[in-house]
Every structure is written in C-alpha cells, then in structure tokens.
C-alpha atoms as a PDB file:
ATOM      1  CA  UNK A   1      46.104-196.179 193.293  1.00  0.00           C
ATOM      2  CA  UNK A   2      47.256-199.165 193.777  1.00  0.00           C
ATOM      3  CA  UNK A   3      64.345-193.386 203.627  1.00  0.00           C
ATOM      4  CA  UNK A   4      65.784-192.268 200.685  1.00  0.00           C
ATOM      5  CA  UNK A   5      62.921-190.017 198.896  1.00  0.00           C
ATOM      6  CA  UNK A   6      65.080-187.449 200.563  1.00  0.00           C
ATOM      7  CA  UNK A   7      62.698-185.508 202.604  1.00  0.00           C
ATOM      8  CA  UNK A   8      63.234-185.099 206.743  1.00  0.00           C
ATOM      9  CA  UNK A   9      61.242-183.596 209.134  1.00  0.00           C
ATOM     10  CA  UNK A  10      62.289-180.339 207.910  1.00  0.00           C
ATOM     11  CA  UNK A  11      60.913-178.523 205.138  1.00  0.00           C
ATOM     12  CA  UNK A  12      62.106-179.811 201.939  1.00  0.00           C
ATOM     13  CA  UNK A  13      64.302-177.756 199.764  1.00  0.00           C
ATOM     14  CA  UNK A  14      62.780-177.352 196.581  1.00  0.00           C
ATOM     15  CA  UNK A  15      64.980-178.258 193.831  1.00  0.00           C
ATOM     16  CA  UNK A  16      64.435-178.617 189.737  1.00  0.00           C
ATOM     17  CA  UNK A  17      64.135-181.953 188.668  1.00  0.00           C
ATOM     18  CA  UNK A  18      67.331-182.956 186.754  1.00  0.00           C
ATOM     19  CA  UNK A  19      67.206-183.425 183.262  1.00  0.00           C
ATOM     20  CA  UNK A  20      67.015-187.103 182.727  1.00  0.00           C
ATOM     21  CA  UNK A  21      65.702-189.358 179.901  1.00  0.00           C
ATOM     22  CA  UNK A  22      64.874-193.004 181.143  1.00  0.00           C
ATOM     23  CA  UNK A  23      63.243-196.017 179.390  1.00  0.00           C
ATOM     24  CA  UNK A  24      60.303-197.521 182.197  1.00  0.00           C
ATOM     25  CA  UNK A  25      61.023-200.502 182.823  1.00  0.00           C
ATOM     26  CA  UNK A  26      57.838-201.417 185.032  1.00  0.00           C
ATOM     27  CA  UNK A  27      55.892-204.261 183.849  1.00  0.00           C
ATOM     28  CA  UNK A  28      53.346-203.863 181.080  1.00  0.00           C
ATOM     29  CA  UNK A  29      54.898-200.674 180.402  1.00  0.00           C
ATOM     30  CA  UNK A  30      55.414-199.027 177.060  1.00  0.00           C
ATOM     31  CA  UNK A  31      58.624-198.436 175.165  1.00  0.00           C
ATOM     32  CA  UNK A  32      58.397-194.409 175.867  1.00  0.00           C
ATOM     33  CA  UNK A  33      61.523-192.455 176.786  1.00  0.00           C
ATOM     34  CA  UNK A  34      60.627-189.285 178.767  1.00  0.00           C
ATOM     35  CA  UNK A  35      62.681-186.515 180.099  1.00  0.00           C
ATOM     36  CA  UNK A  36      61.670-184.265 182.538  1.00  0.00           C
ATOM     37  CA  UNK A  37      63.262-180.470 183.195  1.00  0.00           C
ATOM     38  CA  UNK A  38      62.065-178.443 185.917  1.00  0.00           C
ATOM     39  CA  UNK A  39      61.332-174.807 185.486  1.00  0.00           C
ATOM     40  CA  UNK A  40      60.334-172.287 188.212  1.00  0.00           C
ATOM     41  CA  UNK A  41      56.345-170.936 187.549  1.00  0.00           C
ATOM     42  CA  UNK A  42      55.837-167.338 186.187  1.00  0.00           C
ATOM     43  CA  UNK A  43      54.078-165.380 188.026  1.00  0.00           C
ATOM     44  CA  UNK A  44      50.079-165.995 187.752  1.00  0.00           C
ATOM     45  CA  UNK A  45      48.377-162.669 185.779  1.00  0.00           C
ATOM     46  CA  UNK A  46      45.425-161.065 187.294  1.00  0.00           C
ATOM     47  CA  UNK A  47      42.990-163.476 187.469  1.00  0.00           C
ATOM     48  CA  UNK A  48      38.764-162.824 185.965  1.00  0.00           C
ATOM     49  CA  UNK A  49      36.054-163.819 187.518  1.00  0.00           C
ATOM     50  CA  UNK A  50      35.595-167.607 188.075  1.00  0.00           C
ATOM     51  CA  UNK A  51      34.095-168.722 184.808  1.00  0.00           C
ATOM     52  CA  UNK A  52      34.676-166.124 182.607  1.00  0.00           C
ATOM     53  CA  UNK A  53      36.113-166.130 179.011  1.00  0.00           C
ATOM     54  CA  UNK A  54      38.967-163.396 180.016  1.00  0.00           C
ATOM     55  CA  UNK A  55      42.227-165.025 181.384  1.00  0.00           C
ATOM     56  CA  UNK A  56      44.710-166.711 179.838  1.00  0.00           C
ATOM     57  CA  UNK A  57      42.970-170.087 179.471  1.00  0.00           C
ATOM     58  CA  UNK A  58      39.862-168.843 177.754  1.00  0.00           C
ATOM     59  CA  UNK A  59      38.585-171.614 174.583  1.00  0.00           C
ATOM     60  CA  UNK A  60      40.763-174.207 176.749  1.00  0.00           C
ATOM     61  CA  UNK A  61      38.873-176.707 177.884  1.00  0.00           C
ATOM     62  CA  UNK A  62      40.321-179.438 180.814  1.00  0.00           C
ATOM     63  CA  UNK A  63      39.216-182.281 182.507  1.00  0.00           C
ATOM     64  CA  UNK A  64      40.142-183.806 186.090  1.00  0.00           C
ATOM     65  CA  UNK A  65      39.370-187.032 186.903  1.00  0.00           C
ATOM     66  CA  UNK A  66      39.173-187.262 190.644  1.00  0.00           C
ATOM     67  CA  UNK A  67      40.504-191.065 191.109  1.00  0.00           C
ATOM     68  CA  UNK A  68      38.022-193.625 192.481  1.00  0.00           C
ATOM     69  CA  UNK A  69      35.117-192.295 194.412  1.00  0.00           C
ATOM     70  CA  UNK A  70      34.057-192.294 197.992  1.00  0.00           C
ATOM     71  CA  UNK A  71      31.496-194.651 197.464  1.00  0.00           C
ATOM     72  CA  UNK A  72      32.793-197.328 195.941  1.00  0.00           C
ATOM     73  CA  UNK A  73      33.385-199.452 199.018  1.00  0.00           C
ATOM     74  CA  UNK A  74      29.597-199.958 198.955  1.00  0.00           C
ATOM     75  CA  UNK A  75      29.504-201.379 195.622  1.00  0.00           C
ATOM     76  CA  UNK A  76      32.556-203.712 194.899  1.00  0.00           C
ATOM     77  CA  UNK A  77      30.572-205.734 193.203  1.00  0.00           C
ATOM     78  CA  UNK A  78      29.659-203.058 190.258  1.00  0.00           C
ATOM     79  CA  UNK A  79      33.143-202.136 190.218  1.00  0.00           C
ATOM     80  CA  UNK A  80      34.609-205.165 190.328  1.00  0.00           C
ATOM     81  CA  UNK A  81      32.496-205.911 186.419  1.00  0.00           C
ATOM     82  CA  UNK A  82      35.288-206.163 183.459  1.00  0.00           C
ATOM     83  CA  UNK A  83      35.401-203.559 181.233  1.00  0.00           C
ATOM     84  CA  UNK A  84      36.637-203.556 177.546  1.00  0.00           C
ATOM     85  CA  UNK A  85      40.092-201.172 177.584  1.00  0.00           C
ATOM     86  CA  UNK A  86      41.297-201.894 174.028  1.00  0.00           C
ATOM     87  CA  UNK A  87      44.051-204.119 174.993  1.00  0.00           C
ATOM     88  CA  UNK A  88      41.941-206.571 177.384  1.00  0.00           C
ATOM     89  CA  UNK A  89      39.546-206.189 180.026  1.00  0.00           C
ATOM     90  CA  UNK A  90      39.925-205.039 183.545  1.00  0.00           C
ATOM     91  CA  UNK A  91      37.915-204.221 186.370  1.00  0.00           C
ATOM     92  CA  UNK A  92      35.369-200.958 185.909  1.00  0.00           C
ATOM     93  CA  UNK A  93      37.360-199.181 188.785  1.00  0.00           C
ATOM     94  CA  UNK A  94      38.492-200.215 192.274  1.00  0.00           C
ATOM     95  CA  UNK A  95      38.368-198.019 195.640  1.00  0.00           C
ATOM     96  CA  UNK A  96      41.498-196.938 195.967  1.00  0.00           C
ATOM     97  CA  UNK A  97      43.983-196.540 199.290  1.00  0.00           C
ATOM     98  CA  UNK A  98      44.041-195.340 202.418  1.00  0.00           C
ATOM     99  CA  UNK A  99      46.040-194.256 204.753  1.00  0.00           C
ATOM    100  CA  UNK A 100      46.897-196.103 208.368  1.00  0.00           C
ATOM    101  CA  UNK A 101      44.176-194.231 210.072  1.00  0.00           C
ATOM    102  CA  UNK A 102      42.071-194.418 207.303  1.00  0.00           C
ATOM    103  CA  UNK A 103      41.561-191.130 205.088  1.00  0.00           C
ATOM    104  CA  UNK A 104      40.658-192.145 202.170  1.00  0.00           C
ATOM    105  CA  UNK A 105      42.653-191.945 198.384  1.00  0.00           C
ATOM    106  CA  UNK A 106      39.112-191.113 196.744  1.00  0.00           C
ATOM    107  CA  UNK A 107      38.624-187.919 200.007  1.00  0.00           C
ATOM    108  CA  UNK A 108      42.142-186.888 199.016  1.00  0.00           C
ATOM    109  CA  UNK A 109      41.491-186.602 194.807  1.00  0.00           C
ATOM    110  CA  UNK A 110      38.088-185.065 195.202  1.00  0.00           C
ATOM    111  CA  UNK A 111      39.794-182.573 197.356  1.00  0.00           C
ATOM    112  CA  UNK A 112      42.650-181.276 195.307  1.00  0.00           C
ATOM    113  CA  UNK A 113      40.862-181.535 192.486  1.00  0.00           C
ATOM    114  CA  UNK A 114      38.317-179.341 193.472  1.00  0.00           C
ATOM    115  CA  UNK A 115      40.941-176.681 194.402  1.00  0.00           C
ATOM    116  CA  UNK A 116      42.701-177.183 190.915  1.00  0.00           C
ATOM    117  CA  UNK A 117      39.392-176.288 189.131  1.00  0.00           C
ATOM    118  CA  UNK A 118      39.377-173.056 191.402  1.00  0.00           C
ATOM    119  CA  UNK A 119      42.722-171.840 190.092  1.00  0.00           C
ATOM    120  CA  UNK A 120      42.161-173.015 186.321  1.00  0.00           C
ATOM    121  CA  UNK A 121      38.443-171.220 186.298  1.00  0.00           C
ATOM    122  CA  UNK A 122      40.374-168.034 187.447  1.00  0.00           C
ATOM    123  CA  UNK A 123      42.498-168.189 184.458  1.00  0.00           C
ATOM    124  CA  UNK A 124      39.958-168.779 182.263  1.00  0.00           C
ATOM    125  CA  UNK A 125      39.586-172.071 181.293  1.00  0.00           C
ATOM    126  CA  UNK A 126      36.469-174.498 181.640  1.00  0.00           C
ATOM    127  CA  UNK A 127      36.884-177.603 183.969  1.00  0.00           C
ATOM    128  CA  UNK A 128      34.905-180.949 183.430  1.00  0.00           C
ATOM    129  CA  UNK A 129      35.322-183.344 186.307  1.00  0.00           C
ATOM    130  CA  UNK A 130      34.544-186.795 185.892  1.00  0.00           C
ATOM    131  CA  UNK A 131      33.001-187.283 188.842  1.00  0.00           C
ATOM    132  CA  UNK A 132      32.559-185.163 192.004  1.00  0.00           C
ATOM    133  CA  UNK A 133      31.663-187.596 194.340  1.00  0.00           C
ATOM    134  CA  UNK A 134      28.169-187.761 194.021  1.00  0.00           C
ATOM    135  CA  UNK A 135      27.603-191.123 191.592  1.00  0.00           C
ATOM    136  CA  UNK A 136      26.524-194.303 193.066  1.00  0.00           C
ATOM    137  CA  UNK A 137      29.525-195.634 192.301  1.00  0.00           C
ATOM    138  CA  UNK A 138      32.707-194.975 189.744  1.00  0.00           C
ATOM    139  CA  UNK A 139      32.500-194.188 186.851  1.00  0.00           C
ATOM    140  CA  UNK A 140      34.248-197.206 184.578  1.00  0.00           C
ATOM    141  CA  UNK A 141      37.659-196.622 183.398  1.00  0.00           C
ATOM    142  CA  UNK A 142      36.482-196.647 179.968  1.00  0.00           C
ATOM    143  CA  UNK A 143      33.758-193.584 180.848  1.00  0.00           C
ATOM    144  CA  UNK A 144      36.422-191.677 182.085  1.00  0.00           C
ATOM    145  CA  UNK A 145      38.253-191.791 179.038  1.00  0.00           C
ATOM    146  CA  UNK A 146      35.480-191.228 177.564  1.00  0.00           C
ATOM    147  CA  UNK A 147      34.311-187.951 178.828  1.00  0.00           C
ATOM    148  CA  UNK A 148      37.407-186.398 178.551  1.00  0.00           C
ATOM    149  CA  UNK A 149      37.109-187.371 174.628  1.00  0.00           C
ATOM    150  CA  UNK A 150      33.577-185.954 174.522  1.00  0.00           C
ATOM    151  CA  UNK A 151      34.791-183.080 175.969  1.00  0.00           C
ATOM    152  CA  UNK A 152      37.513-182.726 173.534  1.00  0.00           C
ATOM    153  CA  UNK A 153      39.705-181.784 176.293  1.00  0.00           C
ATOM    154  CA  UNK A 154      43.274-179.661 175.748  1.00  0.00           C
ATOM    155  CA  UNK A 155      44.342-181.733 178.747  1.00  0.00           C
ATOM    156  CA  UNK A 156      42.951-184.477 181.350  1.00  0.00           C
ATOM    157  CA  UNK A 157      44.324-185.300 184.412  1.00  0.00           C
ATOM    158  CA  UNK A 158      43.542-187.674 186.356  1.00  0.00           C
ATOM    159  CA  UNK A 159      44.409-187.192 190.242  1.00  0.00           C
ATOM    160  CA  UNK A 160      45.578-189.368 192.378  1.00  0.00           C
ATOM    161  CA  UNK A 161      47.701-190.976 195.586  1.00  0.00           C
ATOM    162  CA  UNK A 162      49.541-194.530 196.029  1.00  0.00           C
ATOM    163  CA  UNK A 163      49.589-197.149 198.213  1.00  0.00           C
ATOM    164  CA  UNK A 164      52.794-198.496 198.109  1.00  0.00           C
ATOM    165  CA  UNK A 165      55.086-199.425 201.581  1.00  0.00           C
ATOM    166  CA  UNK A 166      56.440-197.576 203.784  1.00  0.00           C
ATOM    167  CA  UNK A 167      59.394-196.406 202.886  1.00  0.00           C
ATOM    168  CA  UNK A 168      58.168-195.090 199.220  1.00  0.00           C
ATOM    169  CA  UNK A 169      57.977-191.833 199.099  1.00  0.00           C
ATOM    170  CA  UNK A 170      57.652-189.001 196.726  1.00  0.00           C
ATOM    171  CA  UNK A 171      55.112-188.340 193.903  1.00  0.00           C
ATOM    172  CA  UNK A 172      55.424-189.754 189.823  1.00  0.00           C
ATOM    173  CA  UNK A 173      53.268-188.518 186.873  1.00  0.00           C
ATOM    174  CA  UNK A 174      52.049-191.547 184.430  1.00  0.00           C
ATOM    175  CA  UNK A 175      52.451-191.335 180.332  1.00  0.00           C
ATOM    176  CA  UNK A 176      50.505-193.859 178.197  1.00  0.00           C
ATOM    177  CA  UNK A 177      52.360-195.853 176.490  1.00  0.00           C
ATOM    178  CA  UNK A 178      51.827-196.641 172.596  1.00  0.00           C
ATOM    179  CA  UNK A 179      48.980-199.337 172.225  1.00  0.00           C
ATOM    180  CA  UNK A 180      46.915-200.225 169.753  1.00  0.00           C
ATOM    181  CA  UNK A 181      44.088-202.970 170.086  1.00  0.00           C
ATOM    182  CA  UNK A 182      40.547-202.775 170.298  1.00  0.00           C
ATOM    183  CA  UNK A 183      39.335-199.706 171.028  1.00  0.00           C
ATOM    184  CA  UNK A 184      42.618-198.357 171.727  1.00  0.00           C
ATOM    185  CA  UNK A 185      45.002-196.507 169.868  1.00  0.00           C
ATOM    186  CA  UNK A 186      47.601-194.123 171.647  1.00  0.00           C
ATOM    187  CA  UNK A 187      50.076-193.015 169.221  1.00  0.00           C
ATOM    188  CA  UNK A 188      48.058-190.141 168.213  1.00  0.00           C
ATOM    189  CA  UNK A 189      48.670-189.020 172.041  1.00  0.00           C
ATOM    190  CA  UNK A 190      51.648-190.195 173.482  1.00  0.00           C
ATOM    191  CA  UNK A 191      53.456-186.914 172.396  1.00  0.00           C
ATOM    192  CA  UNK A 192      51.646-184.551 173.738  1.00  0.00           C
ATOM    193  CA  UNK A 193      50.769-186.171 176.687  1.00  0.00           C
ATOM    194  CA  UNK A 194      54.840-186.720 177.486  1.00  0.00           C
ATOM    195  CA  UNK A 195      54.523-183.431 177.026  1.00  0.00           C
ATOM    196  CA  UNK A 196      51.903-182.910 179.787  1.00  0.00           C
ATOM    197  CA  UNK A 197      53.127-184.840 182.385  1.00  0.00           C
ATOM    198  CA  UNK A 198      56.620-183.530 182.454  1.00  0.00           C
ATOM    199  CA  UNK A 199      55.318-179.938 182.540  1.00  0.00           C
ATOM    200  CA  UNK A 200      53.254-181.133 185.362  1.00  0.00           C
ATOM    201  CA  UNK A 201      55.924-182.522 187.412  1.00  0.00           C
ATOM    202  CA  UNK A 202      58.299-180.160 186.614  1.00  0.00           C
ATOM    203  CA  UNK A 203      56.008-177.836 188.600  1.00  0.00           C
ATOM    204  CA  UNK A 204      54.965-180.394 190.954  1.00  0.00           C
ATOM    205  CA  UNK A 205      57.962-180.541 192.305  1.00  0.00           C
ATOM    206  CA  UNK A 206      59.110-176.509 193.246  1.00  0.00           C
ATOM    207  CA  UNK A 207      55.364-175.876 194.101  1.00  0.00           C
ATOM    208  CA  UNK A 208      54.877-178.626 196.790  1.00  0.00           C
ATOM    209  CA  UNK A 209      58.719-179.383 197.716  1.00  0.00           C
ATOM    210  CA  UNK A 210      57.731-183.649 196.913  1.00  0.00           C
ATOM    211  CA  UNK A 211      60.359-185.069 195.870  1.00  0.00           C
ATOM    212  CA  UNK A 212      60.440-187.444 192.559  1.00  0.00           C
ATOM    213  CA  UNK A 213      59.259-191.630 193.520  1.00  0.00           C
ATOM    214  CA  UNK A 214      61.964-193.003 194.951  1.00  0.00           C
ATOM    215  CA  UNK A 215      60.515-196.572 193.925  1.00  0.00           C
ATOM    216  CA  UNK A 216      58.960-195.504 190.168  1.00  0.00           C
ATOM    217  CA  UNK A 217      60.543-194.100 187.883  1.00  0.00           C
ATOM    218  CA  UNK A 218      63.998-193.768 188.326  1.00  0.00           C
ATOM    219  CA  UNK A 219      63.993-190.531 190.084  1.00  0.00           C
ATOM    220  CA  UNK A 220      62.260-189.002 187.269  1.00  0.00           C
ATOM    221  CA  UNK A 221      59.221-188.824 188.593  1.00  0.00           C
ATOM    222  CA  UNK A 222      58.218-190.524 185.298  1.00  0.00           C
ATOM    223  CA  UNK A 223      55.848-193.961 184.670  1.00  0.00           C
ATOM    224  CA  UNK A 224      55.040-195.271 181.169  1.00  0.00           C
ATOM    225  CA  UNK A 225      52.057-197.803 181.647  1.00  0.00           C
ATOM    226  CA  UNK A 226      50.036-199.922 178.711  1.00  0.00           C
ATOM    227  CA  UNK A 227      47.508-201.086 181.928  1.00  0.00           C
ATOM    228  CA  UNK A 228      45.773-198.546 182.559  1.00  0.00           C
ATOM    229  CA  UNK A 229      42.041-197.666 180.175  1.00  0.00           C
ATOM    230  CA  UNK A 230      41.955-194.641 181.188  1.00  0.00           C
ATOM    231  CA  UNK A 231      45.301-193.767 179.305  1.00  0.00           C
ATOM    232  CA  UNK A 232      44.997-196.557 176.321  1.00  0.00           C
ATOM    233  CA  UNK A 233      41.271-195.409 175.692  1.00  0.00           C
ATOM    234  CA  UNK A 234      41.898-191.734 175.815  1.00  0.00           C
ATOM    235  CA  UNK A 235      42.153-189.924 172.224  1.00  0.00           C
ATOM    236  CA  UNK A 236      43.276-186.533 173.975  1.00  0.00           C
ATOM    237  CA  UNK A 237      45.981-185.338 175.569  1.00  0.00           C
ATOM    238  CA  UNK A 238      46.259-187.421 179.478  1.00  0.00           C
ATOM    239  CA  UNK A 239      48.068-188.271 182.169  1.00  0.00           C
ATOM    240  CA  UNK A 240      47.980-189.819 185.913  1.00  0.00           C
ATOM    241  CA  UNK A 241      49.690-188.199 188.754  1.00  0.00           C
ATOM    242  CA  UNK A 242      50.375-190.323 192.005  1.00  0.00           C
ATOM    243  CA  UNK A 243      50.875-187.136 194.154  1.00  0.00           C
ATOM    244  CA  UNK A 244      52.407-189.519 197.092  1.00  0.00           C
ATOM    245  CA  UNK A 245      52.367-192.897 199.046  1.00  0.00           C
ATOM    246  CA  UNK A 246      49.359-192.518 201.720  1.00  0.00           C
ATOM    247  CA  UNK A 247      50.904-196.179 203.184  1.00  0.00           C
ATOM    248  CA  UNK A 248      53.760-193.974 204.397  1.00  0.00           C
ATOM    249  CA  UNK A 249      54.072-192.458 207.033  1.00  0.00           C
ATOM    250  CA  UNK A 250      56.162-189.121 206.074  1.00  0.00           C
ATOM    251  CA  UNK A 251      54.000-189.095 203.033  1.00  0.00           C
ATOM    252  CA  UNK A 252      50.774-189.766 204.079  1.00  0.00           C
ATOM    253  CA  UNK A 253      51.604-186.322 207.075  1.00  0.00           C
ATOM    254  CA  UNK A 254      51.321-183.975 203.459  1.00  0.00           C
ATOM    255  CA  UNK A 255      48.520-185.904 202.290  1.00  0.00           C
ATOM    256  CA  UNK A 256      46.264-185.091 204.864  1.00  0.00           C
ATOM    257  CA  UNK A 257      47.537-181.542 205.457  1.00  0.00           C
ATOM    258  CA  UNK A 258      44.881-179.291 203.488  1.00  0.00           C
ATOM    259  CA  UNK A 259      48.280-176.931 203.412  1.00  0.00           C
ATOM    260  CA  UNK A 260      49.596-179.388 201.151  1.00  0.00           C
ATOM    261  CA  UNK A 261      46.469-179.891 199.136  1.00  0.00           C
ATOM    262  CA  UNK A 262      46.537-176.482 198.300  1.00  0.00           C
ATOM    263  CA  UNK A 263      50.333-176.803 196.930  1.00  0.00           C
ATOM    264  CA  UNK A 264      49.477-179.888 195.041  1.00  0.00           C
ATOM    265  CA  UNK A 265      46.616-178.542 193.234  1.00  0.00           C
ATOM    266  CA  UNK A 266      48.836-175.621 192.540  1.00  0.00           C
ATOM    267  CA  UNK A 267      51.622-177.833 191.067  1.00  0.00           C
ATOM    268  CA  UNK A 268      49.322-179.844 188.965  1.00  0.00           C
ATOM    269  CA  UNK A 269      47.484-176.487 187.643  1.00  0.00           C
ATOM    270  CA  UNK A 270      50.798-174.304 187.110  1.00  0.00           C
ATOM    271  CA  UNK A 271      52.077-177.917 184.756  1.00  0.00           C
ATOM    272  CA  UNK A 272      48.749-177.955 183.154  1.00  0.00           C
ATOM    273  CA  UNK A 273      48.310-173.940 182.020  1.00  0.00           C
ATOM    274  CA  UNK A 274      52.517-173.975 181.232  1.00  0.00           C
ATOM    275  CA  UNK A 275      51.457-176.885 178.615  1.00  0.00           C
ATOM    276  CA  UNK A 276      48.620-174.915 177.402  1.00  0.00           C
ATOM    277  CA  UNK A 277      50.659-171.803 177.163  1.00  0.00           C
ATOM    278  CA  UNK A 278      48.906-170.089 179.874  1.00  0.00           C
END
C-alpha cells in the first residue's frame, strides 16, 4: 500500500514492543486507543498433516488477503471503477508498490501469504485466500470483505508492504476504526480485531527483528483507519499489516530476502493462532 527505525546493517536485536496506548491521529482515522505488549511465541506443538482436523487450529477457519494482485497493472481501468465501502466510494483496488528495482508489493503478499497458509494448515486450521494471483484482475475491496464474511472467518488478514520514503522504516498493523454508514458497521468488530492486530505485531516484531513504523503509529506499530473497505465492510474479526516500506532502501533488502519472508509469515501466523488460542 500506498534513520531512526533503529535497525543498522547488523542484525537487529529483537526486543518486545513496549506497552503503549496511543490515540491515531492519521487522517480519516478512528477514535480507537490500542495498546500493544509483546510476548515471546510458545513453542509450536507437533504439527498434522497439512489439512487435517488434528492440531490446535482445527474448526478455525482464516482468511489472507494477499494485497493487490500481479495483474492489475494491465487493467487500471477495472480497478480504477468506484466501489460502494459504506462510508463513500473508492476505487475497486489499486496495484500497489514497488520497490526501486521493481519487485513488486502484489509478488511480495502472494508470497508470504502463501507460506503463512503452510504453517496455519499444519496446525490445523483451514485457510481461504482471497486471491492467489490468478484473477484477471483484483478482487474489489468490497469482495474482499466480503469473502472473509462468507467464510465466517475467526480472523482475516490482509498482507501487505508500503510505499512510503526513504527513510520510513519498520512495519505497522491497521485496526478499523468504528464506522457506521451504508453498508458498514464496525463496532461489532473493532474489539476483537484490536485484539488481532496487537497479537500480531507483538509477534511480528521478536519473529522477524522489524522494528515498529517509525512514521505511523507512534512507535506502536499501531494504525486506526475509517478509509479503508476492506476494514469498514468486514463483519469479522480483520486487520492490515504493512510488513515494511519497499521505497526504502534498508527495508526494501528484507523484503526481497525469501529469509525474511519466511520470518514474516511466521510473525503474522504465531499473532494469528496466539489470538485464536492456538
């Protein structure tokens, strides 16, 4: 989607998040207060066969949204149609970032979320994706909501990477904020989906070493948005995770590192079976 995060060329420590609670102050934003605790992951129990009903997650069901899609480029028109998200309209989807030389946002999602399903399947639970890169184009903001609320998912998350400047670094997980127009009513949500996110990067954070936005968030690692239809149209538990800033350089070095990818998808996984209770 469209310095001082703290990391070097070293490896970066891994520290908790501090407990923090902030009001966002980011435009269109909601009136949410968040607070985010880090925890260290227990170990991962024996895991069944991919698919089966026998690990901890079995009768959970989860969706991941990979953001955008790699083929969206060849169809801005489509995706560039308004869509109804409650509150207004706003365009069906858009392609995403980049990085400098050019690896795609929409390459990056479809990869870690692929490797988050992995994990999750192992531990029992069943994994809807929203896409997996093989639609013409999108889908629409609203669909994704909307198969996550088909699906009746415990949890949806919906993957992704920034394009901010260089020089903003670090990850942040995005909470819907409490809206109600339309089609779109979030109060029901907003709880448990706090919830979600700051399990998520609570374990973001000591899985991949990423330190917390140092331009969202506070240093929380922490976004409350009323933009975004894929939150305000959701009646399940949901969140957003910008995992990084591909338009920097120091951050866009993990994003491309399939090393990395594997961390990520563990840190988003490990949040998303410690909010299940997995």
């Amino acid at each position: 989607m469209s310095g001082p995060g703290g990391q070097d060329d070293k490896p970066p420590k891994v520290l908790p998040l501090p407990s923090r609670t902030v009001q966002s102050t980011r435009p269109g934003a909601g009136t949410a207060t968040v607070t985010v605790t880090a925890t260290p992951s227990p170990a991962a129990p024996a895991s069944p066969k991919s698919g089966t009903a026998a690990g901890p997650l079995s009768g959970k069901t989860v969706v991941i949204d990979p953001g955008h899609n790699p083929n969206n480029f060849q169809h801005t028109k489509e995706i560039n149609e308004p869509v109804d998200i409650g509150t207004n309209k706003k365009e069906c989807d858009t392609t995403g970032t980049e990085t400098n030389d050019g690896y795609t946002e929409a390459e990056f999602t479809l990869d870690v979320s692929h490797r988050i399903r992995a994990i999750l399947e192992k531990q029992g639970a069943k994994v809807v994706f929203t896409q997996n890169g093989d639609r013409t184009f999108g889908p629409c903001v609203d669909e994704r909501a909307r198969i996550g609320n088909q699906a009746h998912a415990d949890a949806v998350v919906s993957v992704h990477a920034d394009g901010a400047n260089q020089g903003q670094r670090g990850f942040h997980v995005i909470l819907p904020a409490t809206v109600k127009g339309g089609a779109a009513d979030t109060a029901p949500i907003v709880g448990p989906s706090r919830e979600l996110g700051v399990r998520i990067a609570g374990k973001f954070v000591l899985d991949t070493g990423m330190n917390a936005s140092n331009y969202v968030g506070d240093g929380t690692a922490l976004d409350v948005r009323s933009d975004l239809g894929g939150l305000n149209l959701s009646t399940v538990p949901k969140v957003f995770i910008e995992c990084g800033n591909m338009r920097d350089s120091r951050d866009s070095a993990l994003l491309k590192s399939a090393e990395w990818h594997q961390k990520a998808a563990q840190g988003i996984a490990d949040g998303i079976m410690a909010f299940l209770g997995g």
